[in-house]
N, C-alpha and C. Protein backbone atom coordinates (compact mmCIF):
# COMPACT_ATOMS: atom_id res chain seq x y z
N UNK A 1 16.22 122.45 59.57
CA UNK A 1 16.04 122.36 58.11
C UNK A 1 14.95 121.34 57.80
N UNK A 2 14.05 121.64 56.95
CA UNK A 2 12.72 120.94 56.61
C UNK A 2 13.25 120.39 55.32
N UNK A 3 13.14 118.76 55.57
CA UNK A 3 13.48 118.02 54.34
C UNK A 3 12.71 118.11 53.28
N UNK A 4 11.66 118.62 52.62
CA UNK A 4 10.39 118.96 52.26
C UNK A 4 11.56 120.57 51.40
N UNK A 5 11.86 121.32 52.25
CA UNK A 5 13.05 122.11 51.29
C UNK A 5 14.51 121.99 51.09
N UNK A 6 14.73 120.79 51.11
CA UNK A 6 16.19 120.32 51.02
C UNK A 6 16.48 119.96 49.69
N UNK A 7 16.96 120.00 49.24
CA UNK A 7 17.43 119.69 47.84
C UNK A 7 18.73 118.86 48.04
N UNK A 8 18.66 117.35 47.53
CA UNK A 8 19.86 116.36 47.43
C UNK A 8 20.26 116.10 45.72
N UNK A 9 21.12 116.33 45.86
CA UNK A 9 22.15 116.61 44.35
C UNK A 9 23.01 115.59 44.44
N UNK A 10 22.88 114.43 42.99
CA UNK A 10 24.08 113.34 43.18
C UNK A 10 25.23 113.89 42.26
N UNK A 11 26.35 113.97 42.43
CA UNK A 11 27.22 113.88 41.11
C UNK A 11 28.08 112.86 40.70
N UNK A 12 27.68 111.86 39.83
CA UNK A 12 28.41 110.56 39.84
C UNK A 12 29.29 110.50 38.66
N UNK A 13 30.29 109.74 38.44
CA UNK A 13 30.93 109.45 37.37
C UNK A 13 31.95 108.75 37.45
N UNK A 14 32.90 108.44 36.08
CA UNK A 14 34.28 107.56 36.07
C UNK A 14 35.37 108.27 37.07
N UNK A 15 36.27 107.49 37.67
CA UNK A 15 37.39 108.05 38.37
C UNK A 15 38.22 109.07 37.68
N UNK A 16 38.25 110.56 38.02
CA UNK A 16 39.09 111.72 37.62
C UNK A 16 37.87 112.46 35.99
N UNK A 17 36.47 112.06 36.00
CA UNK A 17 35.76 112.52 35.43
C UNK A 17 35.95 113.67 35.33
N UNK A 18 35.72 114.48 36.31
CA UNK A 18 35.48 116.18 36.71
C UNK A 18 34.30 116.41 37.67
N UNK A 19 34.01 115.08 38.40
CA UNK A 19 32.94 115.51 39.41
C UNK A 19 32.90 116.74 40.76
N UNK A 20 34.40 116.56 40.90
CA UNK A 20 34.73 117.56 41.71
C UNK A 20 35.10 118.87 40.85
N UNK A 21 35.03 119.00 40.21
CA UNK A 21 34.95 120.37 39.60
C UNK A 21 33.51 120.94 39.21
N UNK A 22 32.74 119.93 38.85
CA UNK A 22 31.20 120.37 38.76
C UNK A 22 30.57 120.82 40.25
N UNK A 23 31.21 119.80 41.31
CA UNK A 23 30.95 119.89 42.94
C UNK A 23 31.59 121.13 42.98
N UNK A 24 32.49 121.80 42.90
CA UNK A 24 33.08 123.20 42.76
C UNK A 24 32.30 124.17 42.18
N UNK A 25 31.67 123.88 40.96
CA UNK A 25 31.48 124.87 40.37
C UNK A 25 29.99 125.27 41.11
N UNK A 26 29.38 124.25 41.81
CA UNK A 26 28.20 124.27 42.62
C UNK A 26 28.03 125.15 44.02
N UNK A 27 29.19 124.76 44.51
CA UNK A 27 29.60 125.07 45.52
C UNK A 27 30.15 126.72 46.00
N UNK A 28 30.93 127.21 44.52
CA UNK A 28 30.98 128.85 44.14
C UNK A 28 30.12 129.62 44.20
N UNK A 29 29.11 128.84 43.32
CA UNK A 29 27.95 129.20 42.93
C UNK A 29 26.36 129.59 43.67
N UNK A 30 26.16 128.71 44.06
CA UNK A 30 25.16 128.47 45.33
C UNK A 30 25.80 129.09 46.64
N UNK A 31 27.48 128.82 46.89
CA UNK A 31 27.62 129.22 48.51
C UNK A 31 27.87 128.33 49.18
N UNK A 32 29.23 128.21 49.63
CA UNK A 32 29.45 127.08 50.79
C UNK A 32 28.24 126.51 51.62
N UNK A 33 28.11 127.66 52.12
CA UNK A 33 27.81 128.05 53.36
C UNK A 33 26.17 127.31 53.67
N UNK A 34 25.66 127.23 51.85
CA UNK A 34 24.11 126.66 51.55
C UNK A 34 24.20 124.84 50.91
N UNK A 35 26.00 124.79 51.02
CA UNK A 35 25.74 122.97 51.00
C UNK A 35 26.47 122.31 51.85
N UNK A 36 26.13 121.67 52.20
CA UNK A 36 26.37 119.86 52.62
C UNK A 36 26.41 118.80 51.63
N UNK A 37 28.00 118.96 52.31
CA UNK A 37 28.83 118.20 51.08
C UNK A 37 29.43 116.75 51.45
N UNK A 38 28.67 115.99 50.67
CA UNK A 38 29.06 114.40 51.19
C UNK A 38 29.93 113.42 50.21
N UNK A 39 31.31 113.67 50.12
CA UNK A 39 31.90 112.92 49.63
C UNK A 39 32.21 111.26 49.60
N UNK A 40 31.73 110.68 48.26
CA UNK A 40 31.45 109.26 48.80
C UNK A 40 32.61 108.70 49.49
N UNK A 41 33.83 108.77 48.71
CA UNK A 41 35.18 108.37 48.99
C UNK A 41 35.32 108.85 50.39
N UNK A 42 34.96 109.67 50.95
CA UNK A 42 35.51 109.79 52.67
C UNK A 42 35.00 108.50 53.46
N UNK A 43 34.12 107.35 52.70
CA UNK A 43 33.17 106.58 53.72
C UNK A 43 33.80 105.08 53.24
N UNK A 44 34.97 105.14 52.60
CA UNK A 44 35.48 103.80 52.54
C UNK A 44 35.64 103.16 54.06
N UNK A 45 35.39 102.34 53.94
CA UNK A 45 35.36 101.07 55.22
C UNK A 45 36.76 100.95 55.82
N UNK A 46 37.07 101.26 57.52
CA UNK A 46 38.11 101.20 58.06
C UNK A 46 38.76 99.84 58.33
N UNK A 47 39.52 99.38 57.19
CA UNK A 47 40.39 98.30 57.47
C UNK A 47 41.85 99.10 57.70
N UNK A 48 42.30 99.39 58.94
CA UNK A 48 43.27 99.78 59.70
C UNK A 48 43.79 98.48 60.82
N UNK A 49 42.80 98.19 60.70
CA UNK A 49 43.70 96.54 61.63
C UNK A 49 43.98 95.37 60.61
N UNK A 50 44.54 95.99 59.01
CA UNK A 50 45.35 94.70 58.59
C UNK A 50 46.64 95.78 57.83
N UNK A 51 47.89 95.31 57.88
CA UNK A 51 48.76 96.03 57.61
C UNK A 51 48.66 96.87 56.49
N UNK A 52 50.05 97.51 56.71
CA UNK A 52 49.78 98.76 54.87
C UNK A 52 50.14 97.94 53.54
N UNK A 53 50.71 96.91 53.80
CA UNK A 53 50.99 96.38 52.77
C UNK A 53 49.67 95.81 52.02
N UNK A 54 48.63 95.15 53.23
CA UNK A 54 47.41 94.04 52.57
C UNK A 54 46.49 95.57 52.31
N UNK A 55 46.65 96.40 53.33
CA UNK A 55 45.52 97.28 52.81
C UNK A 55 45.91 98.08 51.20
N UNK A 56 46.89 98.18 51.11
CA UNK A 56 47.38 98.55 49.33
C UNK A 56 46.66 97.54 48.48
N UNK A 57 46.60 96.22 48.63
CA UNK A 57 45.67 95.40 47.65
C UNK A 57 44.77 95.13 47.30
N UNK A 58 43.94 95.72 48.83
CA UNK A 58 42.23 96.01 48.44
C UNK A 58 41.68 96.18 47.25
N UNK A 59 40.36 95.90 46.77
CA UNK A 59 39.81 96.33 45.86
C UNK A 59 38.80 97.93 46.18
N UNK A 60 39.13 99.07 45.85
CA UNK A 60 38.86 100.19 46.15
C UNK A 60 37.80 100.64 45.63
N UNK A 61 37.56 99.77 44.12
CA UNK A 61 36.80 100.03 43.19
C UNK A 61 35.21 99.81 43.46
N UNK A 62 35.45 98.44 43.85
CA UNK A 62 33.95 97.74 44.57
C UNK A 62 32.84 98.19 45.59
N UNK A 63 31.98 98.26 44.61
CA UNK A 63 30.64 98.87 45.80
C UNK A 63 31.02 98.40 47.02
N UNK A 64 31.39 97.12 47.66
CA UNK A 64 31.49 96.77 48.88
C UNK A 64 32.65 97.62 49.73
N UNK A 65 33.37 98.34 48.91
CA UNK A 65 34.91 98.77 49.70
C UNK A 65 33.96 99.91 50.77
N UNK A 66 32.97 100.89 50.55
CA UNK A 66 32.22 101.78 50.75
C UNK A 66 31.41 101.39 52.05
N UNK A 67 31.22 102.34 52.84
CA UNK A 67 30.62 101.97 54.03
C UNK A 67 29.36 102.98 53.81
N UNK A 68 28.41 102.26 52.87
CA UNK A 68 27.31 103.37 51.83
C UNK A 68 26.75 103.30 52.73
N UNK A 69 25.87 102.30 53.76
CA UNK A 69 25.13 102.81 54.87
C UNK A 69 25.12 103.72 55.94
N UNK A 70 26.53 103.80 55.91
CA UNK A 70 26.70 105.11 56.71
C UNK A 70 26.33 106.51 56.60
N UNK A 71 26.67 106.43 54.81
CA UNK A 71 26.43 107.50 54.09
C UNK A 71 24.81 108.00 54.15
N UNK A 72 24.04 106.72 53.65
CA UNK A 72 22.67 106.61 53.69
C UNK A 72 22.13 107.46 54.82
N UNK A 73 22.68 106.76 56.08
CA UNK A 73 22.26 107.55 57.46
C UNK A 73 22.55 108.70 57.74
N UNK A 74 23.73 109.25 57.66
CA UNK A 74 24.18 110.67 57.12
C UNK A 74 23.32 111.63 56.33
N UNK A 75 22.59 111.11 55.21
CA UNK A 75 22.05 111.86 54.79
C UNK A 75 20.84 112.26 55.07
N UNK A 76 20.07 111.40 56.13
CA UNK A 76 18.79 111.18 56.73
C UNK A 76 18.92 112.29 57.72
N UNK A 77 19.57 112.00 57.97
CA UNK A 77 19.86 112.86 59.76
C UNK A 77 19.87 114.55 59.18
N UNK A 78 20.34 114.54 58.19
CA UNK A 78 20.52 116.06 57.53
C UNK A 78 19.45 116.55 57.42
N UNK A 79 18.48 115.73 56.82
CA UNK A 79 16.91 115.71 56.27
C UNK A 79 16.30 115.88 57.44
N UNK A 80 16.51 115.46 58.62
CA UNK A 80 15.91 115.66 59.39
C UNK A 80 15.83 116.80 60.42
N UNK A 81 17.54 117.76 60.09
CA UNK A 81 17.89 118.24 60.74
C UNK A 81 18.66 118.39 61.98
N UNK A 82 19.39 117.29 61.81
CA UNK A 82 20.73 117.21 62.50
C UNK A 82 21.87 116.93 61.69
N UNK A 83 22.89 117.48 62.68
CA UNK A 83 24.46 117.68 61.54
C UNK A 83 24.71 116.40 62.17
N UNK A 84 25.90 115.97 61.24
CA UNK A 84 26.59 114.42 60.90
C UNK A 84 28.13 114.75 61.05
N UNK A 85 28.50 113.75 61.36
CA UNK A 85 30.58 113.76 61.23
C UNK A 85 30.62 112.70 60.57
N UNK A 86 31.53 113.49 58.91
CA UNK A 86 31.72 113.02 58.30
C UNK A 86 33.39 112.57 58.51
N UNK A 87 33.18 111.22 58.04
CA UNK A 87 35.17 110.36 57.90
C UNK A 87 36.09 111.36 57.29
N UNK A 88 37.28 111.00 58.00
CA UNK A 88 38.27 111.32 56.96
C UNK A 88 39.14 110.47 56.40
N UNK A 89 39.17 110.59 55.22
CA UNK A 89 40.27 109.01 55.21
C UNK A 89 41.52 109.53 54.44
N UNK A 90 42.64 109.09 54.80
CA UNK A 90 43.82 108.93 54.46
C UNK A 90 43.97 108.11 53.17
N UNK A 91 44.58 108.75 52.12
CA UNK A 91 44.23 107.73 50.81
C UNK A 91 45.74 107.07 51.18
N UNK A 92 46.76 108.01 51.27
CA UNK A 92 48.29 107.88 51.25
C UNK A 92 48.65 106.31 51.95
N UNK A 93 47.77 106.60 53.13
CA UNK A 93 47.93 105.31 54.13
C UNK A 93 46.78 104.11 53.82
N UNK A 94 45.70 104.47 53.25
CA UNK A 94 44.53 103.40 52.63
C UNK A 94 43.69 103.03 53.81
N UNK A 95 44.02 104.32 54.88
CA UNK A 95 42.92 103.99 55.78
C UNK A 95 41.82 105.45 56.41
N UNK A 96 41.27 105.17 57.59
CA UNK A 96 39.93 106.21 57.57
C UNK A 96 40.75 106.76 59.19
N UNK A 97 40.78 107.50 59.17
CA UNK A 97 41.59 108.42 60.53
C UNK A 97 41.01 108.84 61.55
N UNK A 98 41.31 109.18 62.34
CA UNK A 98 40.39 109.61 63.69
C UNK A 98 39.31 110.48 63.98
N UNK A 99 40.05 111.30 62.67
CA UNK A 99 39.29 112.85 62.02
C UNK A 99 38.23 112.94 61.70
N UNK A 100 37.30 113.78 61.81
CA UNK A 100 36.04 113.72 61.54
C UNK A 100 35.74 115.26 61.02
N UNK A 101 34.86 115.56 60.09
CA UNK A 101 34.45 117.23 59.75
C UNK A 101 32.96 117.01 59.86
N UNK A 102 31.96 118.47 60.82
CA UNK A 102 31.22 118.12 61.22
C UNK A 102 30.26 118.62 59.73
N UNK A 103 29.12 118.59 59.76
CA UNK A 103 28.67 118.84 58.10
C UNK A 103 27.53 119.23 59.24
N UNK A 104 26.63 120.24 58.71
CA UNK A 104 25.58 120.88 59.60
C UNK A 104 24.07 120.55 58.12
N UNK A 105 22.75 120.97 58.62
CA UNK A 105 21.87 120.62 57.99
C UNK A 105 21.89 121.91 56.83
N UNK A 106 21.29 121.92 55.69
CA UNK A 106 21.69 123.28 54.79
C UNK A 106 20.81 123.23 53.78
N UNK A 107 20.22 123.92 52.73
CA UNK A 107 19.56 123.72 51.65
C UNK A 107 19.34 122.75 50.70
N UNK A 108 21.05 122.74 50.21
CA UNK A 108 21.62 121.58 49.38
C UNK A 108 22.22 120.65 50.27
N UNK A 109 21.89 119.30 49.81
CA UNK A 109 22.54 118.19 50.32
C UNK A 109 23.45 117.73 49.28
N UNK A 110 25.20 117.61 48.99
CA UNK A 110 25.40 117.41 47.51
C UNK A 110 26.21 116.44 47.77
N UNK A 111 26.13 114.73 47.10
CA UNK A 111 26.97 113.91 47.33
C UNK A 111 27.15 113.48 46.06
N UNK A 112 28.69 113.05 46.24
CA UNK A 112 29.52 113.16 44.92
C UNK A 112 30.74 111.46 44.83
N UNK A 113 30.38 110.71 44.21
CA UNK A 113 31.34 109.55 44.11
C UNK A 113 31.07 109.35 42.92
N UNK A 114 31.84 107.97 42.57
CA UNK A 114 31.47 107.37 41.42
C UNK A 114 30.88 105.79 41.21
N UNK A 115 30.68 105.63 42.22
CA UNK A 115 29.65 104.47 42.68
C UNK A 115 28.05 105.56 43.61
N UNK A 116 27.89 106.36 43.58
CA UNK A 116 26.47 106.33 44.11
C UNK A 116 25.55 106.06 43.75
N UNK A 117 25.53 105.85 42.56
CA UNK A 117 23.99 105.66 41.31
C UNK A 117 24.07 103.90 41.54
N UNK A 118 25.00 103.36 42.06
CA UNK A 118 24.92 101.90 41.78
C UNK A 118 24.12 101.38 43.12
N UNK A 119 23.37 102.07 43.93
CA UNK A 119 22.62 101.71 45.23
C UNK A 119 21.48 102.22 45.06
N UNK A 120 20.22 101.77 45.40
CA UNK A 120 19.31 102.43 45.08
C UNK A 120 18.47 103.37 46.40
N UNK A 121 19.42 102.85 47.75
CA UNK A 121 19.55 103.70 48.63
C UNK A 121 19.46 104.92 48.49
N UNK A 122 20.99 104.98 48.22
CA UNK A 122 20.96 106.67 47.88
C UNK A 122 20.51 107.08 46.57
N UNK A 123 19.96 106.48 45.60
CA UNK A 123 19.31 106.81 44.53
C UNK A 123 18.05 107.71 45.12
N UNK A 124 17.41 106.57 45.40
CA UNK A 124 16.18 107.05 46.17
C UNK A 124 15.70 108.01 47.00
N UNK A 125 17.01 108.88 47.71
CA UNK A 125 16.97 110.19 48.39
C UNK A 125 17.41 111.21 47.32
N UNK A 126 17.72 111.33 46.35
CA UNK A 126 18.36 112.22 45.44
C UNK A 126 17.13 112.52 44.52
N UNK A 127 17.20 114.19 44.72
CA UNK A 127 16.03 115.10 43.50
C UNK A 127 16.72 115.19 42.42
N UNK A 128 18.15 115.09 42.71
CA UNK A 128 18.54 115.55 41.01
C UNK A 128 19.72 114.81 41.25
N UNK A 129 19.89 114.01 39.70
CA UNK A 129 21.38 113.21 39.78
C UNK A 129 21.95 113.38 37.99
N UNK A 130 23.18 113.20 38.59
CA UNK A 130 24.16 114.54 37.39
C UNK A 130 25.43 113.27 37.30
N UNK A 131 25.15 112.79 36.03
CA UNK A 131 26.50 111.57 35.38
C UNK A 131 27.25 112.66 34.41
N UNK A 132 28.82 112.48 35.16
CA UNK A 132 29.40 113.40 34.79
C UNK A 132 30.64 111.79 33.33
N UNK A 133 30.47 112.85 32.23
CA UNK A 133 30.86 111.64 31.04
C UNK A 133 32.01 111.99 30.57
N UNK A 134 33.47 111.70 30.43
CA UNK A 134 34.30 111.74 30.07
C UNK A 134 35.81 110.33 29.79
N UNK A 135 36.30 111.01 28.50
CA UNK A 135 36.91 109.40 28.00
C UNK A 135 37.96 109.23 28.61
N UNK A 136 37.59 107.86 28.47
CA UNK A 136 38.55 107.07 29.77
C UNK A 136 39.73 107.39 29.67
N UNK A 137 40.38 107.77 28.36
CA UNK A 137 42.36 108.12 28.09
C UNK A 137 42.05 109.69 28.84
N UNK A 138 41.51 110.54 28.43
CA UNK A 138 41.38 111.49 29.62
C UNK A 138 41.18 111.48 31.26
N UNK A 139 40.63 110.25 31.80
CA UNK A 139 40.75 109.63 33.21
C UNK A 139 41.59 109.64 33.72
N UNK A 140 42.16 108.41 32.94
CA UNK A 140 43.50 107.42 33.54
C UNK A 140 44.72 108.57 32.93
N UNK A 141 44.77 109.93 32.52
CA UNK A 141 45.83 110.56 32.95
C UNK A 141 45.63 111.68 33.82
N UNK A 142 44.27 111.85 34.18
CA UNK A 142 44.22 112.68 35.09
C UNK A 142 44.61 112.09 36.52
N UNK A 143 43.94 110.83 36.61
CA UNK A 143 44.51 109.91 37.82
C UNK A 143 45.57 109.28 37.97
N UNK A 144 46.42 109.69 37.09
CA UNK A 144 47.64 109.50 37.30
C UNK A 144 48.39 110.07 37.77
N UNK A 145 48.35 111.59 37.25
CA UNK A 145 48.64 113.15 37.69
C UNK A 145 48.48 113.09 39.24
N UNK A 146 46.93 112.79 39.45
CA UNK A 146 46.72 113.24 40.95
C UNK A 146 47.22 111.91 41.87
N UNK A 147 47.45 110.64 41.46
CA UNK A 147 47.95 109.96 42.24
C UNK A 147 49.82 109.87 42.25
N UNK A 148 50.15 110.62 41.47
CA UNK A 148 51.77 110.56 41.22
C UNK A 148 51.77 111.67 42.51
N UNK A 149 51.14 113.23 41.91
CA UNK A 149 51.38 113.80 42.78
C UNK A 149 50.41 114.09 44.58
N UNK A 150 49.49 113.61 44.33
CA UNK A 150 48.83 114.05 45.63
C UNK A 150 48.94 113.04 46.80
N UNK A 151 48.87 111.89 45.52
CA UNK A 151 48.94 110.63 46.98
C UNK A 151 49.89 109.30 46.68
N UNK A 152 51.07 110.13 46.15
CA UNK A 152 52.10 109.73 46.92
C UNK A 152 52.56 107.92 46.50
N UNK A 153 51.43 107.97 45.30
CA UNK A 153 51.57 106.38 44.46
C UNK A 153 52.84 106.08 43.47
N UNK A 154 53.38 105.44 43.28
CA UNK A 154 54.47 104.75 42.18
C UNK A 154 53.21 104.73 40.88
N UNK A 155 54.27 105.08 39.83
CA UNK A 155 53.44 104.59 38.70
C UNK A 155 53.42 103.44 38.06
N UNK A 156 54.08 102.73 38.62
CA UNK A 156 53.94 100.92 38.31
C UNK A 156 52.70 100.55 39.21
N UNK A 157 52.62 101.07 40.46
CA UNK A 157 51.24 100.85 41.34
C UNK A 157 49.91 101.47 40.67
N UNK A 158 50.22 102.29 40.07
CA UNK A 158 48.74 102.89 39.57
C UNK A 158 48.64 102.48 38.35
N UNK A 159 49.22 101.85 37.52
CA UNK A 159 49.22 101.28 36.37
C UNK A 159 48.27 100.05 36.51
N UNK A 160 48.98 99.01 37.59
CA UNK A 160 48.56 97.88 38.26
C UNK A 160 46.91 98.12 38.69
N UNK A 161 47.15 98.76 39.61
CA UNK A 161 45.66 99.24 40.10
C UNK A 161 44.54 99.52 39.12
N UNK A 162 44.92 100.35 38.03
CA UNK A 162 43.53 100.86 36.76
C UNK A 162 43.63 99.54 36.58
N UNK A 163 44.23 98.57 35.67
CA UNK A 163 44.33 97.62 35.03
C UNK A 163 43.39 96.27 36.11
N UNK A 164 43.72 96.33 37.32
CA UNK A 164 42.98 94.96 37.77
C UNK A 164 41.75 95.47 38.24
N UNK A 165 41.91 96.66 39.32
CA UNK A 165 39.95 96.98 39.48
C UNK A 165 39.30 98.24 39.10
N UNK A 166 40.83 99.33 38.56
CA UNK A 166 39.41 100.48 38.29
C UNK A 166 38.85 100.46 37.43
N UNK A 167 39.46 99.93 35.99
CA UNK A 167 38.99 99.46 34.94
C UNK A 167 38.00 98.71 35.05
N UNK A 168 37.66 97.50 35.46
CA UNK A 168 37.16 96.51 35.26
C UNK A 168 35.91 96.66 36.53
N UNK A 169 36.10 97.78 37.56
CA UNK A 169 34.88 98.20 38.08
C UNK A 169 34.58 98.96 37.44
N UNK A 170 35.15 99.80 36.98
CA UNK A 170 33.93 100.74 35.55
C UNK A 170 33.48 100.04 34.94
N UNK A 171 33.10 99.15 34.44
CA UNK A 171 32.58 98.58 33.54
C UNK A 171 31.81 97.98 33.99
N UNK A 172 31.91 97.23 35.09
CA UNK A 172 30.60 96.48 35.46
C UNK A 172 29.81 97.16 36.38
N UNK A 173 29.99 98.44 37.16
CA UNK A 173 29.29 98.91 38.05
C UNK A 173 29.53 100.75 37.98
N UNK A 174 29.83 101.30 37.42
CA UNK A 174 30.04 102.84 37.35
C UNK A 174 29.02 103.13 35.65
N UNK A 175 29.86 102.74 34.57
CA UNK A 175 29.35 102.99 33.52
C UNK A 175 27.60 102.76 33.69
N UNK A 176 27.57 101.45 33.76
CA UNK A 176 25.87 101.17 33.94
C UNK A 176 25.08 102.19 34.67
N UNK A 177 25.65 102.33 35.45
CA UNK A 177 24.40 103.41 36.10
C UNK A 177 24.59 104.46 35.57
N UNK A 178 25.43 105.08 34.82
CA UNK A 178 24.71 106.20 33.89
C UNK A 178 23.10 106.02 33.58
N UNK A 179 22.96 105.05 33.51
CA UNK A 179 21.39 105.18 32.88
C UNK A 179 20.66 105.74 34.19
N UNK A 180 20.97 106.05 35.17
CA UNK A 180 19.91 106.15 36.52
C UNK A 180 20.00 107.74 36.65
N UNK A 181 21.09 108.32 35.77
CA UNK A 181 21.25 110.00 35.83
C UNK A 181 19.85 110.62 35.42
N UNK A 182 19.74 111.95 35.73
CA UNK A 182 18.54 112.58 34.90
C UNK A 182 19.38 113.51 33.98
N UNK A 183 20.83 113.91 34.23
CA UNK A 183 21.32 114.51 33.26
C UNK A 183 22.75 113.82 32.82
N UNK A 184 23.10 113.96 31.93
CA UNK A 184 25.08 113.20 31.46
C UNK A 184 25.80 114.15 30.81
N UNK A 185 26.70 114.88 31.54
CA UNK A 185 27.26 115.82 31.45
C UNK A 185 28.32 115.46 30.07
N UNK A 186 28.79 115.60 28.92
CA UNK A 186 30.04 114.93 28.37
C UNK A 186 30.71 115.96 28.55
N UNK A 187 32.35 115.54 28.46
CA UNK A 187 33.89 116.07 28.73
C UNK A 187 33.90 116.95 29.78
N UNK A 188 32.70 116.31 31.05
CA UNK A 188 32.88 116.57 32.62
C UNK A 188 33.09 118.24 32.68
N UNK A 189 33.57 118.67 33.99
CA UNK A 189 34.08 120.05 34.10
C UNK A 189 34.17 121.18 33.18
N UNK A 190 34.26 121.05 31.61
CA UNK A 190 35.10 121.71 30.77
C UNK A 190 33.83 122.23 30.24
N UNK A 191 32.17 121.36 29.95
CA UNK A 191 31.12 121.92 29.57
C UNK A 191 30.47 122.79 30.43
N UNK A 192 31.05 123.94 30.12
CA UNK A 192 30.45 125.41 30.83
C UNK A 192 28.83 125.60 30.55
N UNK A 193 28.76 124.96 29.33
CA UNK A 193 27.14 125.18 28.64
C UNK A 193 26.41 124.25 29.70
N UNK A 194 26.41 123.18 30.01
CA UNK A 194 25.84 122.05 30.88
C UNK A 194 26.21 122.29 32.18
N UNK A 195 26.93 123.14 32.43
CA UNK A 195 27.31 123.47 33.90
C UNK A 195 26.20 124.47 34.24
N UNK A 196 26.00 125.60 33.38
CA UNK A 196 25.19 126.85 33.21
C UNK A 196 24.11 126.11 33.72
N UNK A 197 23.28 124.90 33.08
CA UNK A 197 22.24 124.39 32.45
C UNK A 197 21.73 124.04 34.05
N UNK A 198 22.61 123.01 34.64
CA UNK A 198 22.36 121.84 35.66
C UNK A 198 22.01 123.45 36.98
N UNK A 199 23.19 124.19 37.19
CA UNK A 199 23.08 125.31 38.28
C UNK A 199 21.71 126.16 38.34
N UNK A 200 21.23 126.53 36.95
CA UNK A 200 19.77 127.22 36.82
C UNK A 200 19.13 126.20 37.54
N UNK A 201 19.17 124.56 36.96
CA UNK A 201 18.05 123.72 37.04
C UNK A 201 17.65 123.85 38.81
N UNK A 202 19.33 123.69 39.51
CA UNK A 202 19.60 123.97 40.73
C UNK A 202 19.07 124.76 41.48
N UNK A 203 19.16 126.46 41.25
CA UNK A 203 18.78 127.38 41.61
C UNK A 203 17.01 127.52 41.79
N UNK A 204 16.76 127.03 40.08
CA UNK A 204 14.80 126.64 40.78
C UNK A 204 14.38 126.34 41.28
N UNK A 205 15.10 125.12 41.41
CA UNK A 205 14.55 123.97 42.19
C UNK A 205 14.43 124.66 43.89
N UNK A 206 15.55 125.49 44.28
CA UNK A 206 15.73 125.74 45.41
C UNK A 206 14.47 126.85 46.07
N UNK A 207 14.52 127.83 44.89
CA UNK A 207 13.17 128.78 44.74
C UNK A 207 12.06 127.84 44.94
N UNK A 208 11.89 126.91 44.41
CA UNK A 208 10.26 126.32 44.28
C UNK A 208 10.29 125.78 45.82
N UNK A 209 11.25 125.45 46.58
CA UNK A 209 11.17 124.92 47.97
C UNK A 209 11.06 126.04 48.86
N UNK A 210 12.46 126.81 48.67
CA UNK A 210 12.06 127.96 49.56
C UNK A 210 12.03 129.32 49.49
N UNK A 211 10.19 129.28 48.95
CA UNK A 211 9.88 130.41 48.73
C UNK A 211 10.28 131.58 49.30
C-alpha cells in the first residue's frame, strides 16, 4: 500500500459521543475489508503489575493514560505497508491482555478516540479529522448504559469516575481540540445529513488517490 494513496481519517470526540457509530457507518459503507481500524482506547498503557484495586483508580481520562506512541508507530508502518498488532485491552479488568488483532495495510487508515486531536503526532498524519459533538447529559447516560451493562461497573463507580476525571478531562483536553477538526459533527451518530456529507467527502478523496 502506497502512503501517497492512503487515506487517514480521525474520529474524535466526548466519551459515548457516537464516534463509533460514525466509525460504523464508515466502515458499512466503504467495506471492512478497505479499513484499518485503530482504536485509540485499545492502546491504554499496561499497568497489570499493580493490583485491580489501584488499577480501578487510575486516571483513564488523561492524555498520559494512552500509549499514543505506539499508536503513532502503528500508523506509520501501515503507510508504509506493513500490518501492525493491535492491543487488546480488557476494560472489565483495567488492563491490556495478551491478545493482539493483526490490522493489515488498506486504503483507509481510520482512528477513532477521544483524545487524538490533543497530540499533534497523530494530528499531523490525518487527511481528514471528524469532531463528533454531542451534549454532555446525552454522554454521561449513554456511558452509563454501556458501563452498567458491558463492563460490568457499579453505578456509584461510574458516577465517581465522570465526576473526578471524565468530566474534568473533557474540559481541559477533549473539548479544546475541537478546534483542530476540519468537520464537527452535532448530535454525533443520529446526523444522517453530516454522515452523508463526511462519506462522499470520503469516497473522493479515495478516487482522487486511487485512480
Amino acid at each position: 500500500m502506497d502512503s501517497d494513496s492512503t487515506v487517514v481519517f480521525g474520529v474524535a470526540g466526548g466519551t459515548a459521543s457516537g464516534k463509533t457509530t460514525v466509525a460504523d457507518t464508515i466502515l458499512e459503507t466503504v467495506g471492512a475489508s478497505r479499513v484499518a481500524y485503530l482504536p485509540h482506547d485499545a492502546y491504554y498503557r499496561n499497568m497489570s503489575h499493580l493490583p485491580l484495586e489501584e488499577r480501578a483508580q487510575l486516571n483513564y481520562d488523561h492524555p498520559n493514560s494512552l500509549e499514543t506512541e505506539l499508536l503513532v508507530r502503528h500508523i506509520e508502518k501501515l503507510l508504509a505497508g506493513e500490518a501492525v498488532d493491535v492491543p487488546v485491552y480488557d476494560f472489565t479488568e483495567h488492563r491490556r491482555t495478551e491478545k493482539t488483532i493483526r490490522v493489515v495495510p488498506s486504503p483507509i487508515i481510520l482512528v477513532e478516540g477521544i483524545l487524538i486531536f490533543t497530540d499533534s503526532r497523530l494530528r499531523e498524519l490525518m487527511d481528514i479529522k471528524i469532531y463528533v459533538d454531542t451534549d454532555p447529559d446525552v454522554r454521561f447516560i449513554r456511558r452509563m448504559v454501556r458501563d452498567l451493562e458491558e463492563r460490568g461497573r457499579s453505578l456509584d463507580s461510574i458516577i465517581k469516575q465522570y465526576l473526578e476525571t471524565v468530566r474534568p478531562m473533557h474540559l481541559e483536553f477533549v473539548e479544546p481540540s475541537k478546534r483542530y477538526a476540519d468537520i464537527i459533527i452535532p448530535r454525533g451518530g443520529l446526523n444522517k445529513v453530516a454522515l452523508d456529507m463526511v462519506v462522499a467527502r470520503l469516497m473522493a478523496l479515495l478516487r482522487e488517490r486511487q485512480p
